[in-house]
Protein backbone atom coordinates (compact mmCIF):
# COMPACT_ATOMS: atom_id res chain seq x y z
CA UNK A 1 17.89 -16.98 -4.93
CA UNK A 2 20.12 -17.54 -8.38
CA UNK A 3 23.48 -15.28 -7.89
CA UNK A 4 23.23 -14.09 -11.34
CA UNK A 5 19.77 -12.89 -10.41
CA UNK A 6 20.49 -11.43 -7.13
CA UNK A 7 23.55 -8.83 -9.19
CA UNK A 8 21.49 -8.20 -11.90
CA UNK A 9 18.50 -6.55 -9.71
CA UNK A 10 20.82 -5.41 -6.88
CA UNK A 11 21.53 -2.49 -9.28
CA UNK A 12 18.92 0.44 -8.16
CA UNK A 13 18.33 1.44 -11.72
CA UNK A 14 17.59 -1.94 -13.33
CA UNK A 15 15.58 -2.87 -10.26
CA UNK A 16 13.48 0.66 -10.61
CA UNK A 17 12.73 -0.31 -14.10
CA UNK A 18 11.65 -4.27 -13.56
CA UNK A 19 9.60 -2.31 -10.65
CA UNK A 20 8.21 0.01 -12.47
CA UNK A 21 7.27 -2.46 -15.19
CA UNK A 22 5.98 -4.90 -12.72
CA UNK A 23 2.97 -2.27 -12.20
CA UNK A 24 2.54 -1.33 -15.49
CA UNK A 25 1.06 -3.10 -18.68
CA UNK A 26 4.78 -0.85 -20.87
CA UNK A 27 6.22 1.90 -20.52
CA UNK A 28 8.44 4.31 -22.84
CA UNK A 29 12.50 5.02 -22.75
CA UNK A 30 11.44 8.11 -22.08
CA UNK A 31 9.45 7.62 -18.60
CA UNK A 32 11.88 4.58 -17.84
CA UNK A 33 14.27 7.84 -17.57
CA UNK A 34 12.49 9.48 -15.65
CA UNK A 35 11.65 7.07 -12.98
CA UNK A 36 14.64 5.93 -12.77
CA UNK A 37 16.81 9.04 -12.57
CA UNK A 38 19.33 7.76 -15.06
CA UNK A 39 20.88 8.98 -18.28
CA UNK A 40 20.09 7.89 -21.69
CA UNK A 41 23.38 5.94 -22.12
CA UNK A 42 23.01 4.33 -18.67
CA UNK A 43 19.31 3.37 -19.03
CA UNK A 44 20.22 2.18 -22.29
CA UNK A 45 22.81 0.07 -20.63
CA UNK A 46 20.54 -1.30 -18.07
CA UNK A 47 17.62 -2.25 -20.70
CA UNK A 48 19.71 -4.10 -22.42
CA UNK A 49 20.91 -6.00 -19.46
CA UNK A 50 17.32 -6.94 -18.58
CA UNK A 51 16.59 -7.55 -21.75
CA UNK A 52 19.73 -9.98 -22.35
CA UNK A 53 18.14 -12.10 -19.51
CA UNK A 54 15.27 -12.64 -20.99
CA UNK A 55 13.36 -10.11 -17.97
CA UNK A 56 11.71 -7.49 -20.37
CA UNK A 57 10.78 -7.68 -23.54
CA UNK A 58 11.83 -4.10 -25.70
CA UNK A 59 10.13 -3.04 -29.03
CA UNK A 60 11.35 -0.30 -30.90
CA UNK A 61 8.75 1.34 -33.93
CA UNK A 62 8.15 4.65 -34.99
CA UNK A 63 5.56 7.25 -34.35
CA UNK A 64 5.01 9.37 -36.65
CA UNK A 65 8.80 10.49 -37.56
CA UNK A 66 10.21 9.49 -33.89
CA UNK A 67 11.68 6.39 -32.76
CA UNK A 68 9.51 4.96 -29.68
CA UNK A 69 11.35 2.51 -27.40
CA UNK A 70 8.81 0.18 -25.68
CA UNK A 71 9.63 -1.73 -22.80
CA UNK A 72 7.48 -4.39 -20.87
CA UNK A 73 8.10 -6.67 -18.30
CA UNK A 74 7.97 -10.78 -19.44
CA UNK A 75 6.28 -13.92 -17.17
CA UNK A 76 9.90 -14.54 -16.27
CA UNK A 77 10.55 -10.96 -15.01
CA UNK A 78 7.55 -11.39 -13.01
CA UNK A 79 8.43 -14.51 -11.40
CA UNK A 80 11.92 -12.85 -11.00
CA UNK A 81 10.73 -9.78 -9.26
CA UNK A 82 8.76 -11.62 -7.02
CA UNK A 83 11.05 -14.48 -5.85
CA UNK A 84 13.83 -11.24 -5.52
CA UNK A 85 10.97 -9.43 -3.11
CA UNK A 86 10.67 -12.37 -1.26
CA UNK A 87 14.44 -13.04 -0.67
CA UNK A 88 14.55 -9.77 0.72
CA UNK A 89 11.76 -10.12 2.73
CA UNK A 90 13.33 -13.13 4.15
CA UNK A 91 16.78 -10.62 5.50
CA UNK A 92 14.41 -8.37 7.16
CA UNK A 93 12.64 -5.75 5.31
CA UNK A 94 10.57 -3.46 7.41
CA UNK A 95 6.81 -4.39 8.07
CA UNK A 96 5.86 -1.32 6.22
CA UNK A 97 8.16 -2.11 2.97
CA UNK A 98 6.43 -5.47 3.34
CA UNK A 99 3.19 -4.38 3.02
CA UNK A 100 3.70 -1.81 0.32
CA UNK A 101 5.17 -4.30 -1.88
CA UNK A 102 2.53 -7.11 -1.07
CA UNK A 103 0.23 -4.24 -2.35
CA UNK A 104 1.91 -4.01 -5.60
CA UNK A 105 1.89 -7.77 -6.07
């Protein structure tokens, strides 16, 4: 697995989102906060990370008067997710962790 790859998803909150995403078609700032447990200044953070390498795609708009962040996970953040899963499969993950991510695949 890349090195660059491996640090960037190694962090729990940026790998919660690219999970998260990886089950969903998008999903808002708002429930990316609250599935991850972060703040808004560290989920912020993190997006942009993801975003920076090209994992997640982010479109901001409004609704109504509101700003609505939109977040959703790109080809390459699937192929990234997946290739990450399977390195960690290959240290030893748990049969059950195994199978519950094969399910989500």
């Amino acid at each position: 697995m890349n090195k660059e790859l491996e640090k960037l998803l190694f962090n729990p909150v940026r790998l919660k989102i690219l999970s998260f995403l990886f089950s969903v078609e998008n999903a808002s700032f708002k429930k990316l906060i609250e599935v991850s447990d972060a703040t808004k200044g560290n989920i912020s953070v993190q997006i942009k990370k993801l975003e920076d390498a090209g994992l997640i795609k982010v479109r901001k708009k409004f609704e109504g008067n509101y700003p609505l962040t939109l977040c959703k996970i790109t080809s390459k953040g699937k192929t990234s997710f997946k290739v990450f899963l399977n390195s960690l499969q290959s240290y030893g993950i748990n049969e059950s962790a195994d199978v519950e991510f094969k399910n989500r695949i």
